[in-house]
PDB file of N, CA and C in Angstrom:
ATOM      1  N   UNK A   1      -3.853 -36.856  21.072  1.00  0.00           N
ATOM      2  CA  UNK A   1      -4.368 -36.465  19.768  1.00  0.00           C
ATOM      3  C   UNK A   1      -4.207 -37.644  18.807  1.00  0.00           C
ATOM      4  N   UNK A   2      -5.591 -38.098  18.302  1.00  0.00           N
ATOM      5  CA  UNK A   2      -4.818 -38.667  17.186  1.00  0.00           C
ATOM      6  C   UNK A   2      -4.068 -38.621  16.004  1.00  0.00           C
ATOM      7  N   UNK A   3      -3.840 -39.345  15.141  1.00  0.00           N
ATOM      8  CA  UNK A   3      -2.794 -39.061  14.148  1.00  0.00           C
ATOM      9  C   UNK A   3      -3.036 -38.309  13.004  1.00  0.00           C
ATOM     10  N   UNK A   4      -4.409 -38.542  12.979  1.00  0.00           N
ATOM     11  CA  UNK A   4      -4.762 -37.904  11.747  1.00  0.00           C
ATOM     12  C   UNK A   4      -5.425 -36.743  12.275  1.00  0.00           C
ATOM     13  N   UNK A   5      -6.047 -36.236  13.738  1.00  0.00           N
ATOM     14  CA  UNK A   5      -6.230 -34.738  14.066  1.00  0.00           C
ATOM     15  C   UNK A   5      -4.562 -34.499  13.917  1.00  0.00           C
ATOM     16  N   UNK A   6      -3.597 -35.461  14.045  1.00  0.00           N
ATOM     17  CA  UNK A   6      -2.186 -34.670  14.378  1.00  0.00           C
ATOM     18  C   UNK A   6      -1.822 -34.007  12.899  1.00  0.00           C
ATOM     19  N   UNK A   7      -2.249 -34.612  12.119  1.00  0.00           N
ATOM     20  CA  UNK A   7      -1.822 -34.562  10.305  1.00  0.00           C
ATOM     21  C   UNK A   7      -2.722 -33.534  10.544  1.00  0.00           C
ATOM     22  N   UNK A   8      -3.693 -32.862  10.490  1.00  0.00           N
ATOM     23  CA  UNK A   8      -4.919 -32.042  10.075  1.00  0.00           C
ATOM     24  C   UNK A   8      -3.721 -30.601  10.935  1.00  0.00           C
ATOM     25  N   UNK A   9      -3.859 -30.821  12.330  1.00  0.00           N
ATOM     26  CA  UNK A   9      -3.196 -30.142  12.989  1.00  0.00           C
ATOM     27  C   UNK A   9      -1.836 -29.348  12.302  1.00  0.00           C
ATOM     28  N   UNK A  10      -0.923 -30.311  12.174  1.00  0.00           N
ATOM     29  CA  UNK A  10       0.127 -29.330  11.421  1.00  0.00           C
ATOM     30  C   UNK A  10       0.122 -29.554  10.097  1.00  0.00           C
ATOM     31  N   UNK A  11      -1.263 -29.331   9.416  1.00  0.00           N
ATOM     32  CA  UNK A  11      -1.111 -28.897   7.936  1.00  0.00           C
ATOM     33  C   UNK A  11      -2.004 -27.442   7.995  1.00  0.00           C
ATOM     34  N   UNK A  12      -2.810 -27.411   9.027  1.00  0.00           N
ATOM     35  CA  UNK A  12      -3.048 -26.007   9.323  1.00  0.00           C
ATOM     36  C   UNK A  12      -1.921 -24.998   9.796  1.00  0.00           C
ATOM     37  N   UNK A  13      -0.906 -25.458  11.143  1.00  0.00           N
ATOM     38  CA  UNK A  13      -0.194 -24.766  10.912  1.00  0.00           C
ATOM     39  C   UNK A  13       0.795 -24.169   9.697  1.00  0.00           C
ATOM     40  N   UNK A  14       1.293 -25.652   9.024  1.00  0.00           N
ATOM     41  CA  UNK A  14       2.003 -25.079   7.657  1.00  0.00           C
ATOM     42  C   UNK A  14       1.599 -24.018   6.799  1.00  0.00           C
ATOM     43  N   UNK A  15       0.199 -24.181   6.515  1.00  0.00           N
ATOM     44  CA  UNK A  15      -0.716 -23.106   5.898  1.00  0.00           C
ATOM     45  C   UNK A  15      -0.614 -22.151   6.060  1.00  0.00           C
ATOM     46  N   UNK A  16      -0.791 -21.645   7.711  1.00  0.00           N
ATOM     47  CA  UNK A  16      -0.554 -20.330   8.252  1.00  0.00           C
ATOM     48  C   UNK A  16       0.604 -19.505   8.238  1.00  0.00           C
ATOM     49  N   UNK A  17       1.292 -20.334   8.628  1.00  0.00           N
ATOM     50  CA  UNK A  17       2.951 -19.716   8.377  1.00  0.00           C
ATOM     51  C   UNK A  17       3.219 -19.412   6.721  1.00  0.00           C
ATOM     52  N   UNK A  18       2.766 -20.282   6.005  1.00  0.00           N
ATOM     53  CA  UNK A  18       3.141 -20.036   4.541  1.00  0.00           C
ATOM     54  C   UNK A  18       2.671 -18.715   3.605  1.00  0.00           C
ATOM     55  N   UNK A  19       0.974 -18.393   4.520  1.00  0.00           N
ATOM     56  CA  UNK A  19       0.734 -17.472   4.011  1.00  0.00           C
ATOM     57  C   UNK A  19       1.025 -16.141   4.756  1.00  0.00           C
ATOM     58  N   UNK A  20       1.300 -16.147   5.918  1.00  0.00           N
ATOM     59  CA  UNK A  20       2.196 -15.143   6.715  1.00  0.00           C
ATOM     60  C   UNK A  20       3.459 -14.612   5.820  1.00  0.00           C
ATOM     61  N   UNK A  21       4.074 -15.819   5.460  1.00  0.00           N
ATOM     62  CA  UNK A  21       5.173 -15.581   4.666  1.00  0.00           C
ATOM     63  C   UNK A  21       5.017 -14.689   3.359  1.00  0.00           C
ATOM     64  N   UNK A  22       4.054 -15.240   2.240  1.00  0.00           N
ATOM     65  CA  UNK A  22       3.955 -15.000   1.757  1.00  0.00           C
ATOM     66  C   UNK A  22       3.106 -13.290   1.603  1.00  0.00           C
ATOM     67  N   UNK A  23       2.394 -13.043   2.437  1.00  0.00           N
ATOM     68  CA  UNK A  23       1.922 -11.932   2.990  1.00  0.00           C
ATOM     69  C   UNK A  23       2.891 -11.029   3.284  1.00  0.00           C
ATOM     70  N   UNK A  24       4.278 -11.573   4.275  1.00  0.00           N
ATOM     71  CA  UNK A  24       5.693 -10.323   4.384  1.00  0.00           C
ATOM     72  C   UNK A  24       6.016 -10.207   2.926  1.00  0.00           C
ATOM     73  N   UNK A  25       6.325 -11.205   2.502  1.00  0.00           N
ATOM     74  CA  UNK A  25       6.859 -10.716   0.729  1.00  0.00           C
ATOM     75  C   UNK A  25       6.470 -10.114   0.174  1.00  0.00           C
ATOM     76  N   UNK A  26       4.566 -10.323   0.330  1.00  0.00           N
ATOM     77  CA  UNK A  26       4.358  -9.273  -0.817  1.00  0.00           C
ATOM     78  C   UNK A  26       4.317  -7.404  -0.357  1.00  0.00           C
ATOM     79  N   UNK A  27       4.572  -7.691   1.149  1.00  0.00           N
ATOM     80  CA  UNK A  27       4.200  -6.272   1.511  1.00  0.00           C
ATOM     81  C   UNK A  27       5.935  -5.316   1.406  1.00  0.00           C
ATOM     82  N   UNK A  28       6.745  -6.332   1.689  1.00  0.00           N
ATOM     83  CA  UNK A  28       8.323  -6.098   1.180  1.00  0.00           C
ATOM     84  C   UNK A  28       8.040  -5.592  -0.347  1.00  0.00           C
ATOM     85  N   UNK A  29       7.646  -6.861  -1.174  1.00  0.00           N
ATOM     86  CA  UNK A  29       7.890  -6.418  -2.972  1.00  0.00           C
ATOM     87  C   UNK A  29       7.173  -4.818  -3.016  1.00  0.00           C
ATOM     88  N   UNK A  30       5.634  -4.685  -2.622  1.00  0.00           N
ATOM     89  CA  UNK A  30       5.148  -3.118  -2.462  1.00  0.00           C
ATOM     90  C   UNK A  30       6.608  -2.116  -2.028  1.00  0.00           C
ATOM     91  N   UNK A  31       7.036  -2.642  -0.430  1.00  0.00           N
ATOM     92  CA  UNK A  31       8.117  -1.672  -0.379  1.00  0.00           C
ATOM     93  C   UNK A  31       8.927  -0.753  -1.305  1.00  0.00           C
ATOM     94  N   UNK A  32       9.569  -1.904  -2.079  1.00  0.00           N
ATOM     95  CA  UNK A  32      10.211  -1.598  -3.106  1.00  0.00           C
ATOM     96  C   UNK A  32      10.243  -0.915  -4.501  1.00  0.00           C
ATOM     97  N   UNK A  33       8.826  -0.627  -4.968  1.00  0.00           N
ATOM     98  CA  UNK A  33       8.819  -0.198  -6.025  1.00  0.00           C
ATOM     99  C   UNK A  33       8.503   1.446  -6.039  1.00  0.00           C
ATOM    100  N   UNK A  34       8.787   2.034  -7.149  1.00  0.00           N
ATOM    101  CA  UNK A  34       9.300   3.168  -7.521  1.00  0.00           C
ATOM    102  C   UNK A  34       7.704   4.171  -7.317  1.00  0.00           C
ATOM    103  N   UNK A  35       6.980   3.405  -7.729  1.00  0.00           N
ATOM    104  CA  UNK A  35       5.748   3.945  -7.509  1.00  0.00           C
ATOM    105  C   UNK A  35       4.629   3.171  -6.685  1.00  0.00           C
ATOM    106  N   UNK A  36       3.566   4.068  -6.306  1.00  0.00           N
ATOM    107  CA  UNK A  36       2.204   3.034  -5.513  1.00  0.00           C
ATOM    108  C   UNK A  36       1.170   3.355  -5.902  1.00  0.00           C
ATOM    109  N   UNK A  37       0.486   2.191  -6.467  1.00  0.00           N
ATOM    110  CA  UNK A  37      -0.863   2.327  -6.573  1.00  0.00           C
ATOM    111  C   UNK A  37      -2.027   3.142  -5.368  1.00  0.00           C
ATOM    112  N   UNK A  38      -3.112   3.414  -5.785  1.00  0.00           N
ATOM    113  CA  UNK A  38      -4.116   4.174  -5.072  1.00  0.00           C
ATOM    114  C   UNK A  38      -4.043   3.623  -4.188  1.00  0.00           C
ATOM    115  N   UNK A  39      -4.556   2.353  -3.979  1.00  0.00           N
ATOM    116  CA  UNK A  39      -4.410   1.020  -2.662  1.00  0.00           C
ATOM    117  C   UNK A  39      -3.164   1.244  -1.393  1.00  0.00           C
ATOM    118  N   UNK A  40      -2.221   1.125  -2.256  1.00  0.00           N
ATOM    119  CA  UNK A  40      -0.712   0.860  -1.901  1.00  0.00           C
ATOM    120  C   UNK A  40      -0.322   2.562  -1.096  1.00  0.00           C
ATOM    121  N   UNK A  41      -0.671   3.161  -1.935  1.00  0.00           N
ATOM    122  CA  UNK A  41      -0.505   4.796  -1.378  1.00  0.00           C
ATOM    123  C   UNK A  41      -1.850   5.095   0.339  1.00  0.00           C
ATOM    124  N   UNK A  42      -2.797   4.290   0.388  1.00  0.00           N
ATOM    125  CA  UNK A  42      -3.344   4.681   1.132  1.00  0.00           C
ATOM    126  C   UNK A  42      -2.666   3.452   1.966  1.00  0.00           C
ATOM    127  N   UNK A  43      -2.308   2.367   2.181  1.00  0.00           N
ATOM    128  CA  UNK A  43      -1.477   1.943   2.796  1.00  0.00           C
ATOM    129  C   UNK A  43      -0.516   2.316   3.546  1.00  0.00           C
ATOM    130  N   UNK A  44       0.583   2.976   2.784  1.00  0.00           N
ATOM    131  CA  UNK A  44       1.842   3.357   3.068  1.00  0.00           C
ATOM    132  C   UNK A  44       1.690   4.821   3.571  1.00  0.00           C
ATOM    133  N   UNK A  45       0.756   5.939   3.198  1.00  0.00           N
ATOM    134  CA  UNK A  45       0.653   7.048   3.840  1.00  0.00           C
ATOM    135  C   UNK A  45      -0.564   6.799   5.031  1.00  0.00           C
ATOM    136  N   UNK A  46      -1.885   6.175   5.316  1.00  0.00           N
ATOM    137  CA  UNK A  46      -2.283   6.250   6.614  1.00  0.00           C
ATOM    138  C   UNK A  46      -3.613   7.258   5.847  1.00  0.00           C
ATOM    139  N   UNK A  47      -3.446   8.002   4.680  1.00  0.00           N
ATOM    140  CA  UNK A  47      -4.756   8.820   4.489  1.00  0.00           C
ATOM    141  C   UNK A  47      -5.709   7.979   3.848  1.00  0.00           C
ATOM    142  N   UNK A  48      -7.048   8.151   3.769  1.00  0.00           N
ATOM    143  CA  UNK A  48      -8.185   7.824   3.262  1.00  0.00           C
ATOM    144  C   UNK A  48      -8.044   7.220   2.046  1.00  0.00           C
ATOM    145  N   UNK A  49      -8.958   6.199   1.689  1.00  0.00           N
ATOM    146  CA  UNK A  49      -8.609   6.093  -0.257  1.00  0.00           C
ATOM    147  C   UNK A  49      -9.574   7.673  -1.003  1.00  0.00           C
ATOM    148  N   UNK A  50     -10.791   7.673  -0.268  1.00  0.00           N
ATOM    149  CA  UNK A  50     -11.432   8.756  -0.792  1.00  0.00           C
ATOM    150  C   UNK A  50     -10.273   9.959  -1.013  1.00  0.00           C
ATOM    151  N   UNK A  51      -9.935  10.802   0.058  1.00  0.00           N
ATOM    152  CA  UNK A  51      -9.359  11.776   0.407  1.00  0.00           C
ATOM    153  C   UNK A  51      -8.194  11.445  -1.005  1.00  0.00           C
ATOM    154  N   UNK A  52      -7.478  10.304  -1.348  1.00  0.00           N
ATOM    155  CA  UNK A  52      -6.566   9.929  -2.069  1.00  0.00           C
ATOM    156  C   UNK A  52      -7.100  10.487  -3.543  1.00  0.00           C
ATOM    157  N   UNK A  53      -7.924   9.659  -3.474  1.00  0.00           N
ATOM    158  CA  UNK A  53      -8.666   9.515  -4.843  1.00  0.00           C
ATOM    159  C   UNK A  53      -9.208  11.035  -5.330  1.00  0.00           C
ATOM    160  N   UNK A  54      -9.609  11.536  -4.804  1.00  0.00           N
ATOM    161  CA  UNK A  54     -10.014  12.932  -4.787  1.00  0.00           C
ATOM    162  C   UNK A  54      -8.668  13.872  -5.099  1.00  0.00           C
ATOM    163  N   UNK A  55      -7.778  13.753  -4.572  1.00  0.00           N
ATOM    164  CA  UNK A  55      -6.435  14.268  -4.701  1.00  0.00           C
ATOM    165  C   UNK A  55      -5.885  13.772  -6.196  1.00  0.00           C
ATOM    166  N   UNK A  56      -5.818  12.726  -6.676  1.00  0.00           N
ATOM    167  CA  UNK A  56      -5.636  12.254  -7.952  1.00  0.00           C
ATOM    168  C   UNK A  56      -6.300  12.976  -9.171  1.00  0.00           C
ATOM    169  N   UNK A  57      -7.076  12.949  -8.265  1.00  0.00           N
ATOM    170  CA  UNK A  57      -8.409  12.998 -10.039  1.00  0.00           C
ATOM    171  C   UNK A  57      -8.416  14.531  -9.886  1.00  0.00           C
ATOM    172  N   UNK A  58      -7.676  15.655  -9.263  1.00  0.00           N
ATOM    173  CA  UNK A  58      -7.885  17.388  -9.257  1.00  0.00           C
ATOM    174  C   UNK A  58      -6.717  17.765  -9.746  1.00  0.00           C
ATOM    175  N   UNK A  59      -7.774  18.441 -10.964  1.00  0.00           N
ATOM    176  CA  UNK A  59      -6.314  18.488 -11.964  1.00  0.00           C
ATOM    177  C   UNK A  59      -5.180  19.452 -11.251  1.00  0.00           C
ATOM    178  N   UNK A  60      -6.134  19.955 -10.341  1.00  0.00           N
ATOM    179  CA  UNK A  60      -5.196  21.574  -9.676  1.00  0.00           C
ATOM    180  C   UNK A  60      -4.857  20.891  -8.734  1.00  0.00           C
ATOM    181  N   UNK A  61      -4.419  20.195  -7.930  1.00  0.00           N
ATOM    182  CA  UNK A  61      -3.597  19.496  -7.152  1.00  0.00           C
ATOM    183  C   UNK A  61      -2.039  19.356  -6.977  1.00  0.00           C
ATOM    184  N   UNK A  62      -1.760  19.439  -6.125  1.00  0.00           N
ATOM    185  CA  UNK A  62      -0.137  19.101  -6.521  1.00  0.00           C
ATOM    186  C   UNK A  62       0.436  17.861  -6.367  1.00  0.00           C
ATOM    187  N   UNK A  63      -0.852  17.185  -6.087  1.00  0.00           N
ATOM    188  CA  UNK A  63      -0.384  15.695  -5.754  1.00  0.00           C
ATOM    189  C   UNK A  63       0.355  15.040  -7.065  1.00  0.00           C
ATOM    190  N   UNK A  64       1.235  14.514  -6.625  1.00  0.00           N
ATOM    191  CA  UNK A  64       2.114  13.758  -7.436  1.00  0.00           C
ATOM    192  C   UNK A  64       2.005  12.219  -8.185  1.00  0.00           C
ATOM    193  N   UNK A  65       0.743  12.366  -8.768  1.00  0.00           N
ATOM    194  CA  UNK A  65       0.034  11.473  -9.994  1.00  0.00           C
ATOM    195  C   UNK A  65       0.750  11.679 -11.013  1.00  0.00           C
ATOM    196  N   UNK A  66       0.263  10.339 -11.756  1.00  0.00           N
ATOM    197  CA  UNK A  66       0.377  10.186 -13.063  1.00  0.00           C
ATOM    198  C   UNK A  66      -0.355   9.249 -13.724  1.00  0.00           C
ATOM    199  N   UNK A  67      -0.948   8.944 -14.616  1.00  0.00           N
ATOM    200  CA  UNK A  67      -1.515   8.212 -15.587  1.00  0.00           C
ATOM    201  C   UNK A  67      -1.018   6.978 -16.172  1.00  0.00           C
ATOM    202  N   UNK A  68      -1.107   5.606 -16.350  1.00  0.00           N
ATOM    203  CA  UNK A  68      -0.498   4.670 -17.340  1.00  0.00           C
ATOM    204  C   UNK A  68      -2.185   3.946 -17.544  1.00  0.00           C
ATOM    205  N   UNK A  69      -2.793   4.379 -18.845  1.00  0.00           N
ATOM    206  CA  UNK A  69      -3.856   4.075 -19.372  1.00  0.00           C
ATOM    207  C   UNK A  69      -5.077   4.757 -18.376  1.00  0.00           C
ATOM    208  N   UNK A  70      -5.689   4.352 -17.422  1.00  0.00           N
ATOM    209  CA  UNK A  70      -6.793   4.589 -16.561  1.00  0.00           C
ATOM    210  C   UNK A  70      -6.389   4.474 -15.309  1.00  0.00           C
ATOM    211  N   UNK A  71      -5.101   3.523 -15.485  1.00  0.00           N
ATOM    212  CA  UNK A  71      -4.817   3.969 -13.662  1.00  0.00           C
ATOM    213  C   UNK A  71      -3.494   4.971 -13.317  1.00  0.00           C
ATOM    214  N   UNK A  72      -4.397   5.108 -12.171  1.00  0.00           N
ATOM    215  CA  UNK A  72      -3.074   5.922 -11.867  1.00  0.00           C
ATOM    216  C   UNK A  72      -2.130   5.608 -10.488  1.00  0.00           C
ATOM    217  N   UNK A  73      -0.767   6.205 -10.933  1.00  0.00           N
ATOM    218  CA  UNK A  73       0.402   5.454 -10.217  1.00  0.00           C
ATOM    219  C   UNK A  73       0.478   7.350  -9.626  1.00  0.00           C
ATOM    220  N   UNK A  74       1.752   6.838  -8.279  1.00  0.00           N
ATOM    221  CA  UNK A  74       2.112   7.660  -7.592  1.00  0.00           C
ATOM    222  C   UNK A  74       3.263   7.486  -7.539  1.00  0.00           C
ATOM    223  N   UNK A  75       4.333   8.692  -7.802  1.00  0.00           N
ATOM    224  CA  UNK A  75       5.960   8.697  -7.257  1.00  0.00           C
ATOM    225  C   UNK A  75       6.120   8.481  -5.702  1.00  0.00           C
ATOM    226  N   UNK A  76       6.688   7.180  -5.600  1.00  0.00           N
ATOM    227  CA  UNK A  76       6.660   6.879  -4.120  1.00  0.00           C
ATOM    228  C   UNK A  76       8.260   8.284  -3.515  1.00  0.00           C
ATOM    229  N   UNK A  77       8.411   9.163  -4.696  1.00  0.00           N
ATOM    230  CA  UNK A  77       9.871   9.910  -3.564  1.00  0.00           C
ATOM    231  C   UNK A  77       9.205  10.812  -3.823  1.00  0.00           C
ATOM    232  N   UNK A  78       8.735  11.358  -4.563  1.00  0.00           N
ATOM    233  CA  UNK A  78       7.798  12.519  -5.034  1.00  0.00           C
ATOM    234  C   UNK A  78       6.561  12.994  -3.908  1.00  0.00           C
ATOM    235  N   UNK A  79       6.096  11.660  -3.660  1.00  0.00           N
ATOM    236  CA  UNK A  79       5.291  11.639  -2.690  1.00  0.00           C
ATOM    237  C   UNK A  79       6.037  11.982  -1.418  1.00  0.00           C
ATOM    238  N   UNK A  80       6.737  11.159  -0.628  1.00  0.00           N
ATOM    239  CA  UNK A  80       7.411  11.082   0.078  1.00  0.00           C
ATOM    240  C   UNK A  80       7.833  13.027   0.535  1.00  0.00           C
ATOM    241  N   UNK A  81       7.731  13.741  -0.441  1.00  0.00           N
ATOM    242  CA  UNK A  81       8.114  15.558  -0.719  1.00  0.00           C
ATOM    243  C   UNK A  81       7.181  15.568  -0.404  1.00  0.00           C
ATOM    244  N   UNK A  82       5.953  15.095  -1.018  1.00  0.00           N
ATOM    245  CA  UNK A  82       5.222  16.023  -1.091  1.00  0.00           C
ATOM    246  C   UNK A  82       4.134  16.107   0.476  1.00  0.00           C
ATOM    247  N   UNK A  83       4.892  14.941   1.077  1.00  0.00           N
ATOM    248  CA  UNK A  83       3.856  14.824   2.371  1.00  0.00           C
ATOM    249  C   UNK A  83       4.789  15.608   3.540  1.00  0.00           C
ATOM    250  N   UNK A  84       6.246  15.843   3.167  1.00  0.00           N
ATOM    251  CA  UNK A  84       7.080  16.846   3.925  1.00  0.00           C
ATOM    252  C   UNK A  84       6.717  18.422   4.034  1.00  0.00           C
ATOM    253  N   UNK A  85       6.346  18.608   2.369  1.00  0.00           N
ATOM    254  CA  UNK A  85       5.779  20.224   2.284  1.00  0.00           C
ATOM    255  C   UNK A  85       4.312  19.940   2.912  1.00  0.00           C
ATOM    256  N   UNK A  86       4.124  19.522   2.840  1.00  0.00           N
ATOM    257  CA  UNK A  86       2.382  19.830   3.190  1.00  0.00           C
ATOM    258  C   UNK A  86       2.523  19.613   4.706  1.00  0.00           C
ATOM    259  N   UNK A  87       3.248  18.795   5.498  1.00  0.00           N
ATOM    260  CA  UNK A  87       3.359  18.681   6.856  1.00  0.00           C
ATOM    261  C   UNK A  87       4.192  20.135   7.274  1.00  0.00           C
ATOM    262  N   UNK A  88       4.875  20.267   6.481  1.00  0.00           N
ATOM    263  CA  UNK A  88       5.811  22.017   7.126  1.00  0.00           C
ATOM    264  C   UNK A  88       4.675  22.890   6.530  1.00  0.00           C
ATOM    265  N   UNK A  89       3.668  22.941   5.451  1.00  0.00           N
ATOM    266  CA  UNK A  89       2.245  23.957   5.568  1.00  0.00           C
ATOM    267  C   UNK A  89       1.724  24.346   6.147  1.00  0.00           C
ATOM    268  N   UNK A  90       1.565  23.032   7.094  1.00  0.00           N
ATOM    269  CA  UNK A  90       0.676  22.681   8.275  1.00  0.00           C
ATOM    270  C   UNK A  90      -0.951  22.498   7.007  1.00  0.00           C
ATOM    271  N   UNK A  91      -0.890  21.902   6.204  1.00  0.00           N
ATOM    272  CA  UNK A  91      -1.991  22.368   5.472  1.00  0.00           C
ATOM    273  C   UNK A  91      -2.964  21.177   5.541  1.00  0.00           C
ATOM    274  N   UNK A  92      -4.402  21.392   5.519  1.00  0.00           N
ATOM    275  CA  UNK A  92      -5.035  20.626   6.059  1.00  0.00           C
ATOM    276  C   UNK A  92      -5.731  19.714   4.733  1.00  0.00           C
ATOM    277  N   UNK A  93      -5.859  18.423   4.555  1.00  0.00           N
ATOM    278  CA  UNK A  93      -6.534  18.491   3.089  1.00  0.00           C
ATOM    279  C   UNK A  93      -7.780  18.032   3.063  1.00  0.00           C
TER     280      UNK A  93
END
């Protein structure tokens, strides 16, 4: 190889790894917080964004929304209940 495919070579790898890295962090920092966005909630639970979104926006819902201006956040422990009762329901949504 030459030297400069060798330079090209491991500045691609550096790249990759860096944003790998940076990719675990940010999916760690999500871990951590108290609540999840619409995104973040269809992430971390496996359901639909529709199916999500639909659940948010009914006012008769028991989903565990809330409001800060236009978006809306989710109690990540609240949630966490609320996907226990609905799994012991057996309820289909």
């Amino acid at each position: 190889m030459e030297m400069s495919q060798n330079i090209n070579f491991k500045e691609t790898i550096k790249d990759a790894i860096k944003e790998a890295l940076e990719e675990v962090s940010n999916e760690k920092g999500t871990d951590e917080k108290a609540t999840l966005t619409i995104d973040s909630c269809v992430k971390y639970s496996g359901i639909g964004r529709d199916k999500i979104l639909e659940l948010a926006h009914n006012p008769n819902s028991d989903f565990p929304r809330f409001k800060v201006g236009s978006k809306f956040l989710i109690n990540r422990t609240m949630f966490d209940e609320w996907l226990d009762k609905i799994s012991k329901e057996k309820r289909v949504l």
